[in-house]
Protein backbone atom coordinates (compact mmCIF):
# COMPACT_ATOMS: atom_id res chain seq x y z
CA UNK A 1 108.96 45.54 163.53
CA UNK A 2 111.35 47.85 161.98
CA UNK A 3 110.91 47.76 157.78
CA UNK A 4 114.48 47.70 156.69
CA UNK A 5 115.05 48.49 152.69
CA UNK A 6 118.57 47.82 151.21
CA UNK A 7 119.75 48.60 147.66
CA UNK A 8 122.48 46.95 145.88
CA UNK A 9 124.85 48.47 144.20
CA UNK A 10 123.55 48.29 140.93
CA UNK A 11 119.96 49.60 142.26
CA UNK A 12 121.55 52.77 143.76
CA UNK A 13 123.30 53.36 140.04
CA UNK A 14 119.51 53.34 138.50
CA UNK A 15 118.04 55.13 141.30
CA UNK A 16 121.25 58.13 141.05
CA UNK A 17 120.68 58.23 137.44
CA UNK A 18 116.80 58.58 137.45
CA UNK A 19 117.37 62.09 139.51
CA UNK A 20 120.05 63.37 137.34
CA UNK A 21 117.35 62.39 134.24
CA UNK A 22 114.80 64.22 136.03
CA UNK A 23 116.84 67.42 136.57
CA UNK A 24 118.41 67.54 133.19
CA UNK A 25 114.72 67.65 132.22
CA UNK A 26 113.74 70.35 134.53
CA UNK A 27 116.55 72.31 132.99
CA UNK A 28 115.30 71.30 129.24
CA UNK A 29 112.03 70.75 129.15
CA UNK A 30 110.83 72.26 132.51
CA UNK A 31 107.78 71.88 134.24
CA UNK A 32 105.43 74.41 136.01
CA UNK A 33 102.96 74.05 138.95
CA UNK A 34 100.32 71.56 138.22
CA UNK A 35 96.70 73.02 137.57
CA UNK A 36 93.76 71.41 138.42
CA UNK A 37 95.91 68.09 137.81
CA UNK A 38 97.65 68.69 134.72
CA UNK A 39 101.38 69.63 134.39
CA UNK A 40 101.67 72.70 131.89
CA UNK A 41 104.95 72.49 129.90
CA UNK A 42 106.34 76.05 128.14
CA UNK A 43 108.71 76.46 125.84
CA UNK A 44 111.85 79.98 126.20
CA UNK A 45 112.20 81.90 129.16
CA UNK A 46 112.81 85.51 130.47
CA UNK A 47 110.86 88.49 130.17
CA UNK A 48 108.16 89.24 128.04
CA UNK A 49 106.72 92.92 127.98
CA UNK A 50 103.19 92.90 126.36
CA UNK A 51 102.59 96.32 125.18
CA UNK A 52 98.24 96.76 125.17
CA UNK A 53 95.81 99.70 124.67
CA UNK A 54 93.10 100.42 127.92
CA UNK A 55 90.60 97.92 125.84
CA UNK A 56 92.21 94.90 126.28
CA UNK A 57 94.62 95.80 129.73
CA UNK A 58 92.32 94.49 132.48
CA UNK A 59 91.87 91.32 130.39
CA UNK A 60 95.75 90.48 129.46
CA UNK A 61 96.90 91.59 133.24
CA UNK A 62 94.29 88.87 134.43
CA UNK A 63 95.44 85.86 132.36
CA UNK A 64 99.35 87.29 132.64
CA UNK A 65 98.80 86.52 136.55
CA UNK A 66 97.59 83.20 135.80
CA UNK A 67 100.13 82.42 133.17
CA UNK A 68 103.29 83.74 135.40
CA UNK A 69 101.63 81.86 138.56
CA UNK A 70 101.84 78.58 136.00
CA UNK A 71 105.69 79.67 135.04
CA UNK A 72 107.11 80.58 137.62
CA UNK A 73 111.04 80.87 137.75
CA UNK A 74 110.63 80.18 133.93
CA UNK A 75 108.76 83.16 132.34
CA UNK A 76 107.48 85.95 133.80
CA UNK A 77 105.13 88.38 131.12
CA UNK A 78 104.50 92.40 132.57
CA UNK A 79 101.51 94.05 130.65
CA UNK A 80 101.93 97.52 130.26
CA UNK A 81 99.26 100.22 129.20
CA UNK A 82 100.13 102.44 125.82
CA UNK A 83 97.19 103.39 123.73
CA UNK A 84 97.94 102.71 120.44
CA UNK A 85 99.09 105.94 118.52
CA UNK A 86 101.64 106.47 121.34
CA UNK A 87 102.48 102.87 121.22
CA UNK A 88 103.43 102.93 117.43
CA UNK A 89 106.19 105.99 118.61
CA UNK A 90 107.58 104.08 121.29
CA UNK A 91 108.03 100.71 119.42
CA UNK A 92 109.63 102.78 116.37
CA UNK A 93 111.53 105.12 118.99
CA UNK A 94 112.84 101.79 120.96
CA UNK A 95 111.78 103.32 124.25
CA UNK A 96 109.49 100.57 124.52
CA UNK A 97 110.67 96.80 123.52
CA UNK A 98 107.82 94.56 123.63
CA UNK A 99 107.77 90.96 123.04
CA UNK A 100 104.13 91.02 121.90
CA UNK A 101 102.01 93.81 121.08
CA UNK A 102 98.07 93.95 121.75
CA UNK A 103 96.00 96.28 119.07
CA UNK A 104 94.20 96.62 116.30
CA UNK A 105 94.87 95.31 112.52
CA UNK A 106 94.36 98.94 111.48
CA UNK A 107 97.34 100.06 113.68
CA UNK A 108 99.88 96.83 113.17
CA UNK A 109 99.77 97.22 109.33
CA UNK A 110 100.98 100.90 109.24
CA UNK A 111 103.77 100.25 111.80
CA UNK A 112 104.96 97.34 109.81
CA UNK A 113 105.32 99.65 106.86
CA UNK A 114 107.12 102.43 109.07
CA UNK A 115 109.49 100.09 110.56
CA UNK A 116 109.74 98.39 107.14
CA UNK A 117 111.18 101.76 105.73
CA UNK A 118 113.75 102.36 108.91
CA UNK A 119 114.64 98.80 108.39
CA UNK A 120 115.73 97.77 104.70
CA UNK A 121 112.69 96.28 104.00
CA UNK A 122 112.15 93.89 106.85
CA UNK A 123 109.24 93.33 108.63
CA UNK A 124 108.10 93.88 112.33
CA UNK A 125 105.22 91.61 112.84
CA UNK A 126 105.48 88.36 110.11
CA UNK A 127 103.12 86.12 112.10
CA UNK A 128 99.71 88.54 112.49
CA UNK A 129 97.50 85.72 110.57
CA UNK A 130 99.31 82.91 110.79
CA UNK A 131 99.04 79.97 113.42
CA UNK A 132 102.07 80.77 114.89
CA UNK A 133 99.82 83.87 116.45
CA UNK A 134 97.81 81.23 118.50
CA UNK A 135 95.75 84.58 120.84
CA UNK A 136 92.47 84.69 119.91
CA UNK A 137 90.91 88.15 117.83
CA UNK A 138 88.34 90.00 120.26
CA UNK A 139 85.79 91.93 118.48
CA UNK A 140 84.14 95.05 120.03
CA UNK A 141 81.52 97.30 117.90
CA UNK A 142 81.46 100.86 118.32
CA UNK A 143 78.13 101.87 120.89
CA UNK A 144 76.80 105.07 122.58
CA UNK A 145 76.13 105.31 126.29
CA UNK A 146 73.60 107.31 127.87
CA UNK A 147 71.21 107.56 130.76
CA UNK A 148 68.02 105.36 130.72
CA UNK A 149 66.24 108.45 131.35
CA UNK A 150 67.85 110.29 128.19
CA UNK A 151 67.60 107.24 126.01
CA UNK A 152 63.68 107.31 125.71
CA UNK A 153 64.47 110.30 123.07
CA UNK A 154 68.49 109.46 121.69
CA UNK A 155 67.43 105.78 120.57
CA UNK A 156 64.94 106.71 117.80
CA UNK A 157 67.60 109.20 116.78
CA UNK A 158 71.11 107.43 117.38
CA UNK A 159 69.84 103.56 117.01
CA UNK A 160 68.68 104.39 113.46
CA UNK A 161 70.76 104.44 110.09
CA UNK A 162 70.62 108.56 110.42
CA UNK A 163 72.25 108.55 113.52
CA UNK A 164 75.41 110.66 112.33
CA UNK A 165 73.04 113.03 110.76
CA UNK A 166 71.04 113.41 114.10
CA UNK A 167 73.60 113.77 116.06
CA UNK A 168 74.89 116.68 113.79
CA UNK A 169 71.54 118.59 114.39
CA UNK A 170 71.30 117.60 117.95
CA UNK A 171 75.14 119.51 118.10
CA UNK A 172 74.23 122.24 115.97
CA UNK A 173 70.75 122.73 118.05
CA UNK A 174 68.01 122.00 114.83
CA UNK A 175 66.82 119.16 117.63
CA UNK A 176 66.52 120.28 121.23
CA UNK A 177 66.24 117.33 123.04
CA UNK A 178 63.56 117.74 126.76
CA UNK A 179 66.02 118.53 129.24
CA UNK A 180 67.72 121.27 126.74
CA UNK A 181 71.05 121.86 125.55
CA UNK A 182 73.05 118.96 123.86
CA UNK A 183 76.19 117.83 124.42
CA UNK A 184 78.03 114.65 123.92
CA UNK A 185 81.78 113.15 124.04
CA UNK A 186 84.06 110.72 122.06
CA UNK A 187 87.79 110.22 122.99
CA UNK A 188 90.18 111.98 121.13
CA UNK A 189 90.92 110.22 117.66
CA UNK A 190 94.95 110.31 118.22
CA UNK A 191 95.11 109.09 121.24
CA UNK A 192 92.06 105.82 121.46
CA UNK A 193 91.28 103.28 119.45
CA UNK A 194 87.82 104.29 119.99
CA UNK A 195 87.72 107.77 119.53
CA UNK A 196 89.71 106.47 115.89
CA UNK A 197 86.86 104.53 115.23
CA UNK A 198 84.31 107.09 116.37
CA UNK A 199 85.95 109.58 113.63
CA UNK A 200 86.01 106.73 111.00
CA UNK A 201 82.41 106.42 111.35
CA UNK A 202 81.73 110.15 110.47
CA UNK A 203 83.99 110.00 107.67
CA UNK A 204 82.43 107.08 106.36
CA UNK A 205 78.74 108.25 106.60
CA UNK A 206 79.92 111.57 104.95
CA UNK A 207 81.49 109.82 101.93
CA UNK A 208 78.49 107.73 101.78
CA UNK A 209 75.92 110.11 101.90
CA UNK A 210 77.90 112.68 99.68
CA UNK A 211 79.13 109.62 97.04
CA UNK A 212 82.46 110.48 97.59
CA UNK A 213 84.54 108.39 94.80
CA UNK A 214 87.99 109.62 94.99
CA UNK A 215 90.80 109.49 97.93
CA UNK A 216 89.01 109.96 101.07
CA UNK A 217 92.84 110.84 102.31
CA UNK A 218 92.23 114.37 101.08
CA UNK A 219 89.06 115.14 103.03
CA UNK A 220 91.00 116.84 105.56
CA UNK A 221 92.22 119.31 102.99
CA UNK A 222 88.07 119.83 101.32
CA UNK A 223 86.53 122.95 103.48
CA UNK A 224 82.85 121.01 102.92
CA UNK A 225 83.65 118.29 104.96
CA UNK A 226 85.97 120.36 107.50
CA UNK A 227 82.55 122.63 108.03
CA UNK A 228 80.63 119.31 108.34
CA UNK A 229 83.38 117.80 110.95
CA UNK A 230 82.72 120.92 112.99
CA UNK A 231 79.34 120.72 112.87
CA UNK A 232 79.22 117.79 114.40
CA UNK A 233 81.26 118.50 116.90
CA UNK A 234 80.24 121.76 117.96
CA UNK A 235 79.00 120.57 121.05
CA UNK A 236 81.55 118.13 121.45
CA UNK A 237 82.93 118.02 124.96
CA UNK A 238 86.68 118.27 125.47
CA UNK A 239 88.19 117.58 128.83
CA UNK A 240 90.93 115.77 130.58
CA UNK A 241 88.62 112.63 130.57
CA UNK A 242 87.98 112.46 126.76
CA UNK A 243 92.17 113.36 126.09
CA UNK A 244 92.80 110.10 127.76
CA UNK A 245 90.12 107.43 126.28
CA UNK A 246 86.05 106.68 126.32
CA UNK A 247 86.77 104.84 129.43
CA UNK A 248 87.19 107.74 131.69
CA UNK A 249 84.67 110.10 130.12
CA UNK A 250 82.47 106.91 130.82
CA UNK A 251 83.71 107.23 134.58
CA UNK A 252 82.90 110.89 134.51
CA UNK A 253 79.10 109.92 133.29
CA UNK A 254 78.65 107.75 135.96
CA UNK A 255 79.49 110.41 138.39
CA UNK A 256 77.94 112.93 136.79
CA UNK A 257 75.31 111.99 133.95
CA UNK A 258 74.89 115.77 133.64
CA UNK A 259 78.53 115.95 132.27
CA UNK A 260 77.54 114.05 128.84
CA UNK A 261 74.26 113.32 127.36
CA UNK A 262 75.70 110.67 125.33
CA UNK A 263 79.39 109.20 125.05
CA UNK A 264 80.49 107.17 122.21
CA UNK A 265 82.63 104.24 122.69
CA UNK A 266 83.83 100.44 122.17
CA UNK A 267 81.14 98.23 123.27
CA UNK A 268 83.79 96.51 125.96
CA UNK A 269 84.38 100.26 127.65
CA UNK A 270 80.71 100.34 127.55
CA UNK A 271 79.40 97.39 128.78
CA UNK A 272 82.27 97.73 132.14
CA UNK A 273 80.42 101.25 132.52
CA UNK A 274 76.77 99.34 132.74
CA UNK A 275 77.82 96.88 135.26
CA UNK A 276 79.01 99.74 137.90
CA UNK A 277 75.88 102.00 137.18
CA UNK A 278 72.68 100.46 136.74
CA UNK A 279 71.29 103.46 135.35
CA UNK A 280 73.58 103.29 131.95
CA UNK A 281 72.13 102.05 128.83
CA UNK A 282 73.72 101.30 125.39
CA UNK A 283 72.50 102.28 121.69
CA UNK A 284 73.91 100.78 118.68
CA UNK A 285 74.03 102.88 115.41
CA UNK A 286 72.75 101.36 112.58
CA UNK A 287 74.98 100.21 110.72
CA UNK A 288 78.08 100.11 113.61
CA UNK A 289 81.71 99.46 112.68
CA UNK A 290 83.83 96.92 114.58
CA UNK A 291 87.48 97.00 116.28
CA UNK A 292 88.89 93.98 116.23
CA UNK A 293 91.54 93.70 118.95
CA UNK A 294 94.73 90.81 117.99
CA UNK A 295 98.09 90.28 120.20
CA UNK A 296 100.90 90.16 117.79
CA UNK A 297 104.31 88.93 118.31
CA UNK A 298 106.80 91.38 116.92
CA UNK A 299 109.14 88.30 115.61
CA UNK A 300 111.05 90.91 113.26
CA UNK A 301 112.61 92.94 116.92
CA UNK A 302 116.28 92.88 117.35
CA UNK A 303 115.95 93.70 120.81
CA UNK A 304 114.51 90.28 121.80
CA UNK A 305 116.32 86.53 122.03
CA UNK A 306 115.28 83.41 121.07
CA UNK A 307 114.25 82.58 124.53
CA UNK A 308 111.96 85.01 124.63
CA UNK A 309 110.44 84.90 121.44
CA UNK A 310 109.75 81.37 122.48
CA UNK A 311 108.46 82.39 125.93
CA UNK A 312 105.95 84.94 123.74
CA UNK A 313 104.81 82.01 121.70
CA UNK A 314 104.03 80.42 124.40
CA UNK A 315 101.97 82.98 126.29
CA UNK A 316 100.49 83.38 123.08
CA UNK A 317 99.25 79.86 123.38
CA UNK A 318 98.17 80.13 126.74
CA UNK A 319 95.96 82.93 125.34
CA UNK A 320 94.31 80.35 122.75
CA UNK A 321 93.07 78.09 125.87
CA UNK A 322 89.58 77.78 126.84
CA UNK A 323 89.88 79.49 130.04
CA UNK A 324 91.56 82.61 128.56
CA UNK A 325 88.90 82.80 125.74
CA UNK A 326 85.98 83.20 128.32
CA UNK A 327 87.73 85.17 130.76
CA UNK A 328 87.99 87.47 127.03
CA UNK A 329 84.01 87.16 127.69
CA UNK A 330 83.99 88.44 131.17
CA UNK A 331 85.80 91.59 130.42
CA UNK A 332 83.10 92.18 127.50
CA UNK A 333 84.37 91.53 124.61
CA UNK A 334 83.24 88.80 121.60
CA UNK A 335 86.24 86.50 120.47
CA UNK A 336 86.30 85.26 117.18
CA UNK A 337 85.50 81.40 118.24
CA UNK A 338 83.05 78.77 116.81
CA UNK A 339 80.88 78.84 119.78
CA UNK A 340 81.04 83.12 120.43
CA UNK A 341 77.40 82.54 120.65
CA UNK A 342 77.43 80.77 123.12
CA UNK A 343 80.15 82.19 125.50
CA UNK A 344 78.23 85.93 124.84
CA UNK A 345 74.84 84.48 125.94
CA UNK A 346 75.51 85.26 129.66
CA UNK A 347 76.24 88.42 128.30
CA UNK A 348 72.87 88.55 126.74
CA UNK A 349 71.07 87.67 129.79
CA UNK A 350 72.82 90.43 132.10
CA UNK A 351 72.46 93.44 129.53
CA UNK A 352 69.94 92.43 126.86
CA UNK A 353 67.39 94.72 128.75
CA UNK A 354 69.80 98.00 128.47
CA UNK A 355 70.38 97.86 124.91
CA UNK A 356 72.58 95.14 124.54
CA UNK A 357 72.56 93.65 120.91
CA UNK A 358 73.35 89.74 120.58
CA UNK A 359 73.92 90.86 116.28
CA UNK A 360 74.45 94.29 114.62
CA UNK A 361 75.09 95.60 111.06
CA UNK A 362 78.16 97.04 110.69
CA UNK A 363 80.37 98.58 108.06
CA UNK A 364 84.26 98.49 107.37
CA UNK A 365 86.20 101.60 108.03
CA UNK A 366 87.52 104.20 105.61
CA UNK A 367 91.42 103.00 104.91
CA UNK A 368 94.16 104.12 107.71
CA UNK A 369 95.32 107.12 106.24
CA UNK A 370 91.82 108.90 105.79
CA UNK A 371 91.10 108.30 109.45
CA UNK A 372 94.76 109.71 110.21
CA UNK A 373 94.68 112.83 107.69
CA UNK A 374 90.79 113.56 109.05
CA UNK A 375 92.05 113.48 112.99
CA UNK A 376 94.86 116.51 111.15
CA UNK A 377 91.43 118.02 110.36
CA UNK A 378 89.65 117.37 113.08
CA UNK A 379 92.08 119.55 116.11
CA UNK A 380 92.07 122.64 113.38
CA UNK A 381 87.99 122.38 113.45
CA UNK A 382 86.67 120.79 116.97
CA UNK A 383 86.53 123.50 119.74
CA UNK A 384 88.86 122.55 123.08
CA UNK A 385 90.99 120.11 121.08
CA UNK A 386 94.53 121.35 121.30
CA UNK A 387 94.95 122.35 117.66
CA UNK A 388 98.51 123.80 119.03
CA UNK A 389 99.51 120.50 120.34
CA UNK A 390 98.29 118.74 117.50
CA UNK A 391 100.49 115.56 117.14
CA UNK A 392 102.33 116.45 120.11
CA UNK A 393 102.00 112.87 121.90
CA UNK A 394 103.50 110.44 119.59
CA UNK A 395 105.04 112.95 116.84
CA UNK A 396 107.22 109.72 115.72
CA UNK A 397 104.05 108.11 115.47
CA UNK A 398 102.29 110.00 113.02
CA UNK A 399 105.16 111.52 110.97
CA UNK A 400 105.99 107.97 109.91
CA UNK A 401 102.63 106.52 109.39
């Protein structure tokens, strides 16, 4: 028997103005694909470039293919690679115009004051600790990598609270470690966040151990310290894998341990090295310092509309969410969250026999500009580090900050 439905007038009326209701709310309030049963609502649309250093790229481009999978037709966010030295020149030259920018505090503060001064005042990036900036901060301590083999004589030496000063007699030769000459790498301090750090960390044991008082800004200008800087880098290794960040010279060690004896880097770089060669191991300096890696929306942009500085809040938000948090884990890095312990003890487990620490000392690093005028110091002093081209990359960069 055929099941015959009929609608009165008054019923079709209802039924015509339920699906103009539901469109007008598609076009308002919109609705994405449903995940895992749940409908995820977003607020702006268009594009939204996130501008990110190599620390953080892998983990952004991951939850940026969930999140545009989610908002589809809505949103759609491109991640795009820019260490951040050259990143500050492209923001300030406009030939980049992020929505949100991935990097650390120690980089976002001096570009707020450069853009600050091209701008009458007004700021780039208002909402860097507010809740507005929902992303989570991802915290990385600065490690050296090295061959198991190698590490039976570099951890005494490099996992104590001398390990600056060992390192500069392992460079200048007063140590000759059992398989002979010494040498060891760091990225170059202009271009990585990590070889930045790296460099803060010899500036700050040398003020420390010297009792340094006064602006550590004009260290690059005192001859003691530029004869010290060299020192410790005299064998420094400086190749096309160090110009471009620890990550690569970390490729080039697990290729060819021969290349490096020991490389420093972040402790994400690091622990991405260990789990594609099991014969890596990491030592952490005592004390350490720690980069702490934010994604900031630059609400002060004139390039940007209110859609999409909506859409970037929104991503930000996404960023806050469980799931994004412990994918942050996966791609080794320890977010500032109430249970870190607990989302770094897989972590733990896999690397806690090759040197992986669970807790660390660490120190703060010497202010912005010291780091900055020392890295001035260090291409006149460091063999094979382009004093020439010195500033060459980013010159907009570095003549403002």
């Amino acid at each position: 028997m055929a099941l015959e439905i009929r609608f009165k007038p008054l019923g079709i009326v209802f039924l015509l103005g339920l699906i103009v209701a539901s469109s007008a709310f598609g076009i308002v309030g919109w609705t994405s694909r449903p995940e895992g049963g749940k409908t995820v609502y977003g607020d702006g649309s268009g594009e939204v470039l996130v501008l990110t250093n190599s620390a953080t790229q892998s983990w952004l481009q991951e939850q940026a293919f969930r999140f545009n999978d989610q908002h589809a037709g809505r949103i759609h966010v491109t991640v795009q690679e820019s260490e951040s030295n050259r990143a500050v020149g492209e923001i300030l030259g406009a030939t980049a115009r992020p929505a949100l920018w991935a990097s650390s505090p120690a980089w976002i503060k001096p570009l707020n004051s450069a853009w600050a001064a091209r701008h009458d005042g007004k700021a780039l990036i208002t909402s860097e600790d507010s809740d507005d900036n929902g992303a989570p901060s991802l915290r990385s301590p600065l490690v050296f990598v090295t061959t198991r083999k190698k590490a039976a004589y570099l951890q005494p030496l490099l996992g104590d609270k001398g390990a600056w000063v060992a390192l500069r007699e392992l460079s200048m030769g007063q140590r000759t470690p059992p398989w002979g000459r010494f040498h060891f790498a760091y990225a170059d301090p202009l271009r990585t966040d990590s070889g930045f750090m790296t460099l803060g960390m010899i500036v700050s044991d040398y003020s420390a151990r010297n009792r340094l008082t006064g602006k550590l800004e004009d260290l690059s200008r005192d001859p003691r310290f530029l004869q010290y800087l060299g020192e410790v880098d005299r064998r420094l290794v400086c190749d096309a894998a160090t110009r471009k960040s620890a990550a690569a010279a970390l490729d080039t060690l697990r290729t060819d341990p021969e290349r490096y004896d020991v490389v420093a880097a972040t402790e994400s770089e690091a622990l991405d090295a260990l789990a594609a060669q099991p014969n890596l191991v990491a030592i952490y300096p005592d004390p350490t310092c720690v980069v702490e890696q934010r994604v900031c929306r630059l609400d002060g942009a004139d390039w940007l509309t209110a859609d999409q500085q909506a859409a970037a809040r929104t991503f930000l938000r996404f960023l806050s969410e469980p799931e994004s948090v412990k994918a942050s884990v996966k791609s080794h890095f320890r977010p500032v969250a109430a249970d870190a312990d607990g989302l770094i003890a897989e972590t733990l487990s896999v690397f806690g026999s090759r040197g992986y620490l669970q807790t660390y000392a660490s120190v703060d690093l010497p202010p912005f500009p010291a780091i900055t005028h020392a890295a001035e110091g260090w291409r006149k002093v460091t063999p094979g580090a382009d004093a020439d081209l010195a500033l060459a990359d980013t010159p907009d960069a570095t003549a403002s900050l």
